[in-house]
N, C-alpha and C. Protein backbone atom coordinates (compact mmCIF):
# COMPACT_ATOMS: atom_id res chain seq x y z
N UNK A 1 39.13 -7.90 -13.45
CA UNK A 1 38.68 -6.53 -13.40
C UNK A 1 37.22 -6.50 -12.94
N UNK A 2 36.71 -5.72 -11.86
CA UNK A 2 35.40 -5.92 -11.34
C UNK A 2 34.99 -4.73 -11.99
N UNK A 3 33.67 -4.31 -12.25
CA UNK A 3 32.98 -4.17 -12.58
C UNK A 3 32.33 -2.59 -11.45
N UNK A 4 31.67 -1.65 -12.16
CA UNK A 4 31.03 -0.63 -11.13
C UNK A 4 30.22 -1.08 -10.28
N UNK A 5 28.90 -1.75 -10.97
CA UNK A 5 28.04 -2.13 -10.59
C UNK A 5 27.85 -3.52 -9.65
N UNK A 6 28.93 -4.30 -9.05
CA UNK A 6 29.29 -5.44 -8.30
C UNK A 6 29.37 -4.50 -6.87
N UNK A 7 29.36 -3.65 -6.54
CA UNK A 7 29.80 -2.83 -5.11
C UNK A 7 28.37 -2.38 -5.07
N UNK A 8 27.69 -2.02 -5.56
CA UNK A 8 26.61 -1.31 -5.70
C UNK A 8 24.95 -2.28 -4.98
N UNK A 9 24.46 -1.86 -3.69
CA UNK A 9 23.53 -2.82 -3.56
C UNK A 9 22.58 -2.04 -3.63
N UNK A 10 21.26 -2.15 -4.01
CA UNK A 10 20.06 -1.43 -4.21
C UNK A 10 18.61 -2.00 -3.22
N UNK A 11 18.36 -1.12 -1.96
CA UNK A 11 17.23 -1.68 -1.71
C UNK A 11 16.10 -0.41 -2.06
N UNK A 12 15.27 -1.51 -2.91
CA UNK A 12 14.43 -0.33 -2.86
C UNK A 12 12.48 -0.99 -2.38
N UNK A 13 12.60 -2.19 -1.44
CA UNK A 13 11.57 -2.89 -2.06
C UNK A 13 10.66 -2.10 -0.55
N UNK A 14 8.89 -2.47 -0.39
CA UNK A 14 8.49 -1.83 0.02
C UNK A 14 7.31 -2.81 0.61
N UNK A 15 7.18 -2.82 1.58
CA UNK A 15 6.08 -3.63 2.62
C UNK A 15 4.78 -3.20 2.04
N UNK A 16 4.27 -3.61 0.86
CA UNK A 16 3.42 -2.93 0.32
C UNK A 16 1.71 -3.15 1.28
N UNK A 17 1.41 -4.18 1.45
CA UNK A 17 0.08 -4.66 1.66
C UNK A 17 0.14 -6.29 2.78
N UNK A 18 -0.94 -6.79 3.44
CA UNK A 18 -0.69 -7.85 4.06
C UNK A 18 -2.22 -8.27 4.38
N UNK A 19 -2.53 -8.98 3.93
CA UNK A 19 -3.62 -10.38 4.31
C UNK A 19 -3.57 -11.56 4.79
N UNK A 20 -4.74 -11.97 5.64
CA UNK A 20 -4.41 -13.31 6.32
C UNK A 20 -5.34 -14.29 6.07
N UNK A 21 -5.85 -13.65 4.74
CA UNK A 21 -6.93 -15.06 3.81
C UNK A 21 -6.29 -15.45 2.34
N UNK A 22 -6.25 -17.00 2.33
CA UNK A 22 -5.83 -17.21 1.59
C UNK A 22 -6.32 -17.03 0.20
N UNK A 23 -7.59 -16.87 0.23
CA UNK A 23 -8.44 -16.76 -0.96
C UNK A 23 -7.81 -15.24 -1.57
N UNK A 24 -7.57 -13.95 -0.69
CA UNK A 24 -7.61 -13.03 -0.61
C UNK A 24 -6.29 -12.97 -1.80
N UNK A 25 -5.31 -13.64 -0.69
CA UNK A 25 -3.79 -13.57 -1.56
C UNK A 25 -3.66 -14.06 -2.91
N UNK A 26 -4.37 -15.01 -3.21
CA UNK A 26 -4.38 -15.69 -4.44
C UNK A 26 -5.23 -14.93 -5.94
N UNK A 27 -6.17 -14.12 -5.08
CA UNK A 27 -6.65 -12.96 -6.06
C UNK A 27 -5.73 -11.63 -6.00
N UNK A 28 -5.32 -11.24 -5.23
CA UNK A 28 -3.68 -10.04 -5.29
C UNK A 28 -2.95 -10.51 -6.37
N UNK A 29 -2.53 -11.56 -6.18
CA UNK A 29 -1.26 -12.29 -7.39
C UNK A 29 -1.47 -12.22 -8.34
N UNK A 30 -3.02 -12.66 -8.75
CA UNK A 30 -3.27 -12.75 -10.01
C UNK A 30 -3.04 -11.36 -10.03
N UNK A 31 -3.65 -10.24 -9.74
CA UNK A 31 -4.29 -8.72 -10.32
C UNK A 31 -2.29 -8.47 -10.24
N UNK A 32 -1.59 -8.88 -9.53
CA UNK A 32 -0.07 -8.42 -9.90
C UNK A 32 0.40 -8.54 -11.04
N UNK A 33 0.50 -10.10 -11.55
CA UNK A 33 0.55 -10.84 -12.56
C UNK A 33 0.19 -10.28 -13.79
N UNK A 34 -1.02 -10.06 -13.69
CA UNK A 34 -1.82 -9.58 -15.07
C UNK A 34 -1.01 -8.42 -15.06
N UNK A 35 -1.00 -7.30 -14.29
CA UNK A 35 -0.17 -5.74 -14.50
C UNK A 35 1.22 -5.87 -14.55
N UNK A 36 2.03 -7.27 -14.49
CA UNK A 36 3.24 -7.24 -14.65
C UNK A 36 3.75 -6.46 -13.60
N UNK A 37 3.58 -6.90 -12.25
CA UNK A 37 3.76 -6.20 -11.44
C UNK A 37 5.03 -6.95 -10.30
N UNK A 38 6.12 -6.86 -10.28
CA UNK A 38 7.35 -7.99 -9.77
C UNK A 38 7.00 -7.57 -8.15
N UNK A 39 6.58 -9.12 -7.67
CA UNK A 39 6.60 -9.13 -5.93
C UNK A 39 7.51 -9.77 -5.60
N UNK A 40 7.23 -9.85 -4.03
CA UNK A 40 7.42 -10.94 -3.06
C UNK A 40 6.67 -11.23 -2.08
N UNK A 41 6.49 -12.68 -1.43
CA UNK A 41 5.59 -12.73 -0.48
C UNK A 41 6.57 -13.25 0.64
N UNK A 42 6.41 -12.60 1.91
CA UNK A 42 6.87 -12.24 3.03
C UNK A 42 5.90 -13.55 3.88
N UNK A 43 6.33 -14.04 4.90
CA UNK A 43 4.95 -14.72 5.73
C UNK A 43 5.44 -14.83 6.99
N UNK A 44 4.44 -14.28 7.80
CA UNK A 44 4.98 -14.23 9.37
C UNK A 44 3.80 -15.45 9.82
N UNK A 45 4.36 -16.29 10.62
CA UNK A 45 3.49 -17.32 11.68
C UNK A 45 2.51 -17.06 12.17
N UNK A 46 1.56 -17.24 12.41
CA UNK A 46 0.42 -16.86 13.69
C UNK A 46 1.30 -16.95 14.78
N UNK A 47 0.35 -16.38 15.55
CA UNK A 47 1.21 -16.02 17.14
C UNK A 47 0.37 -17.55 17.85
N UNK A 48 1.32 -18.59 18.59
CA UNK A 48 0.59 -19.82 19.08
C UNK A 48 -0.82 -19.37 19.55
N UNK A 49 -1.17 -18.48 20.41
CA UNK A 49 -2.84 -18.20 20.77
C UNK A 49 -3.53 -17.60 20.02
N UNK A 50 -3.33 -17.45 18.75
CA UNK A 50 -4.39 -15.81 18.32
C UNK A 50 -5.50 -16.99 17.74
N UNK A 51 -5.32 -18.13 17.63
CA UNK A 51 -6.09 -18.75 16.81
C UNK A 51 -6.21 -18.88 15.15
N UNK A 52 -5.21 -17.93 14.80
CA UNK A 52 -5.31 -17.67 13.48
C UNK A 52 -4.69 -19.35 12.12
N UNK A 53 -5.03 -19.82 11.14
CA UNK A 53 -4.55 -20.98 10.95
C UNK A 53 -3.99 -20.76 9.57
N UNK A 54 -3.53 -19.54 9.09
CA UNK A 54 -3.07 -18.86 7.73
C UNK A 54 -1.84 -18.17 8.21
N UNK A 55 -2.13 -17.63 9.17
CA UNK A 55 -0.81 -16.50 9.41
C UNK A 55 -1.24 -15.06 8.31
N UNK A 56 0.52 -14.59 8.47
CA UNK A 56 0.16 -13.03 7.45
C UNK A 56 0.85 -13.03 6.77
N UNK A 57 0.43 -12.77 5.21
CA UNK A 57 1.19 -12.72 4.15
C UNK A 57 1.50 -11.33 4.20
N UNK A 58 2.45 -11.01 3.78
CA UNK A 58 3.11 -9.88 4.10
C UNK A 58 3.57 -9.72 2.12
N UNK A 59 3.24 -8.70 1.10
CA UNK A 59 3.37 -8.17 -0.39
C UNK A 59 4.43 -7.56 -0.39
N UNK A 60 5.93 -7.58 -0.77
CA UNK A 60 6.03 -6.65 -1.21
C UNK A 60 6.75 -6.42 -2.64
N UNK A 61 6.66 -4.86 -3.43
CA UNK A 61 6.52 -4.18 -4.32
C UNK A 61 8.10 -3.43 -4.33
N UNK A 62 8.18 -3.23 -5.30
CA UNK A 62 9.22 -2.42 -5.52
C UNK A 62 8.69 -0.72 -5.48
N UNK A 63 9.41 0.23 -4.92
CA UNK A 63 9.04 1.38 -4.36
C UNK A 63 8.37 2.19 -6.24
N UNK A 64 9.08 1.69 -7.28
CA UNK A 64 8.91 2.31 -8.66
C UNK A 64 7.57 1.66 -9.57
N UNK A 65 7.08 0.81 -8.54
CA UNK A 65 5.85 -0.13 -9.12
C UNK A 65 4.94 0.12 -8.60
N UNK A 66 5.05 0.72 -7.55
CA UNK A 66 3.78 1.26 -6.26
C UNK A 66 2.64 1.56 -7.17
N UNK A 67 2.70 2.60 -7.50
CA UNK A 67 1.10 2.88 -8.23
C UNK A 67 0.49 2.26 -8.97
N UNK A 68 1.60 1.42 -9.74
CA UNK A 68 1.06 0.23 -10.52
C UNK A 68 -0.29 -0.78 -10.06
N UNK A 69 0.88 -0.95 -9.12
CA UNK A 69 0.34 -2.14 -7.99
C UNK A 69 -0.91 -1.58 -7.31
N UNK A 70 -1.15 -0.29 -6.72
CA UNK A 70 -2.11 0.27 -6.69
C UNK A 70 -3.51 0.25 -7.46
N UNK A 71 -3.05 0.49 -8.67
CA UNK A 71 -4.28 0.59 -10.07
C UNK A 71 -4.85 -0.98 -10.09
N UNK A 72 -3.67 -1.91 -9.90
CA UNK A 72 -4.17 -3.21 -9.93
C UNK A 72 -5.37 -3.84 -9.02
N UNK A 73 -5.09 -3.17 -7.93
CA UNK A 73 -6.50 -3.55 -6.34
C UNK A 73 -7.30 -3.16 -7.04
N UNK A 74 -7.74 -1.54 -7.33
CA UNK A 74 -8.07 -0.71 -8.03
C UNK A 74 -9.89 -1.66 -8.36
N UNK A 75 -9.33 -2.79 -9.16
CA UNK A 75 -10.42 -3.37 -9.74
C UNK A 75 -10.64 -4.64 -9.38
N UNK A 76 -10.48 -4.86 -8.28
CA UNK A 76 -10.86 -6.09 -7.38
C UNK A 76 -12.34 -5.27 -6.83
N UNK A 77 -13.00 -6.73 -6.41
CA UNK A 77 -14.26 -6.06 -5.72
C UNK A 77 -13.95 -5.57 -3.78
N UNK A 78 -14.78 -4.77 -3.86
CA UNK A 78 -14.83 -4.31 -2.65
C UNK A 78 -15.09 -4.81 -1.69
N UNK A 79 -15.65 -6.07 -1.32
CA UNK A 79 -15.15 -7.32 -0.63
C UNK A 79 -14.26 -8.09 -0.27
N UNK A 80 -13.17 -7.91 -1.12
CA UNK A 80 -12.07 -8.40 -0.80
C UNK A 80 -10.93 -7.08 -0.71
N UNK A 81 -11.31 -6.05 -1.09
CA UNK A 81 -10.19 -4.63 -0.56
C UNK A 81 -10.85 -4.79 1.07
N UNK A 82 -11.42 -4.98 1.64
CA UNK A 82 -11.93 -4.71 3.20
C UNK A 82 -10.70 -6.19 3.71
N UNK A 83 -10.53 -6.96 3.50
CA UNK A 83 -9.84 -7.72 3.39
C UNK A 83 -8.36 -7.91 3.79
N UNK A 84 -7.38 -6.48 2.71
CA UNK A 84 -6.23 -6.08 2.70
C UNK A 84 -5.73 -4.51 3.73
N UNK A 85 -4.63 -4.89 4.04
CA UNK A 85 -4.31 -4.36 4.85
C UNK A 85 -3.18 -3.38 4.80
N UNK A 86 -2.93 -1.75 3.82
CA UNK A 86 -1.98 -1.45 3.45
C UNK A 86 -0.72 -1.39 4.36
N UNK A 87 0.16 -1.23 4.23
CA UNK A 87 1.34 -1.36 5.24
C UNK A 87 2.22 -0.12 4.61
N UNK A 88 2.84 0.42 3.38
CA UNK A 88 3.67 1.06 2.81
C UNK A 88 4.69 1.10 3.94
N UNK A 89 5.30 0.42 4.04
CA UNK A 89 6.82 0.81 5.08
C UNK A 89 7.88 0.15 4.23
N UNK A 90 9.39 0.42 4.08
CA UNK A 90 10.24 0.18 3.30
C UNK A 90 10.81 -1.07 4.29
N UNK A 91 11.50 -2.38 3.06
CA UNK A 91 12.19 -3.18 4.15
C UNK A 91 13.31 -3.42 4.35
N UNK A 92 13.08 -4.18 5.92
CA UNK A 92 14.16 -3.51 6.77
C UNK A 92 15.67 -4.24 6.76
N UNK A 93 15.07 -5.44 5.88
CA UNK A 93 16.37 -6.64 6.07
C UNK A 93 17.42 -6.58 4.41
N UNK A 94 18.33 -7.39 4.65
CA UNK A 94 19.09 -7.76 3.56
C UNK A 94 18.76 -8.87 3.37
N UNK A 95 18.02 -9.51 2.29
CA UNK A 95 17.94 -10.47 1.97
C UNK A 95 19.86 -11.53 1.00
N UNK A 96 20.34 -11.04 0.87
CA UNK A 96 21.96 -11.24 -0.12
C UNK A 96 23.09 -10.63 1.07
């Protein structure tokens, strides 16, 4: 006997933010972390010429955590918000 919820797929997650310093990303996580804030990190390649040697981390948030996740930057210093790069676009793939 299956179940309602086995048919049922839910995307709700959200291209929240994207940086291409590593220092940068590793202070995001934490400020997620601490707010109990459920991610994922996305990572696209550098393009072979841009010179870049990090690539782009690509955040994302669940669409019901957004503001959360928001309040969390919130209190990072303003040196490293110049840094991040909001994106808010919903995503586009099926990960399952």
């Amino acid at each position: 006997m299956e179940t309602a919820y086995q048919k049922v797929k839910v995307h709700n997650e959200l291209e929240w933010c994207q940086v291409t310093d590593l220092e940068t990303k590793e202070r995001i996580e934490k400020a997620l972390l601490k707010n109990r804030v459920s991610y994922f990190v996305k990572w696209e390649k550098p393009k072979l010429f841009s010179g870049e040697k990090f690539g782009t981390c690509i955040f994302c948030v669940n669409q019901l955590q957004k503001e959360i996740a928001d309040e969390a930057i919130h209190g990072l210093e303003e040196e490293i918000k110049g840094k991040i790069k909001f994106v808010n676009r919903k995503v586009d793939k099926t990960f399952y």
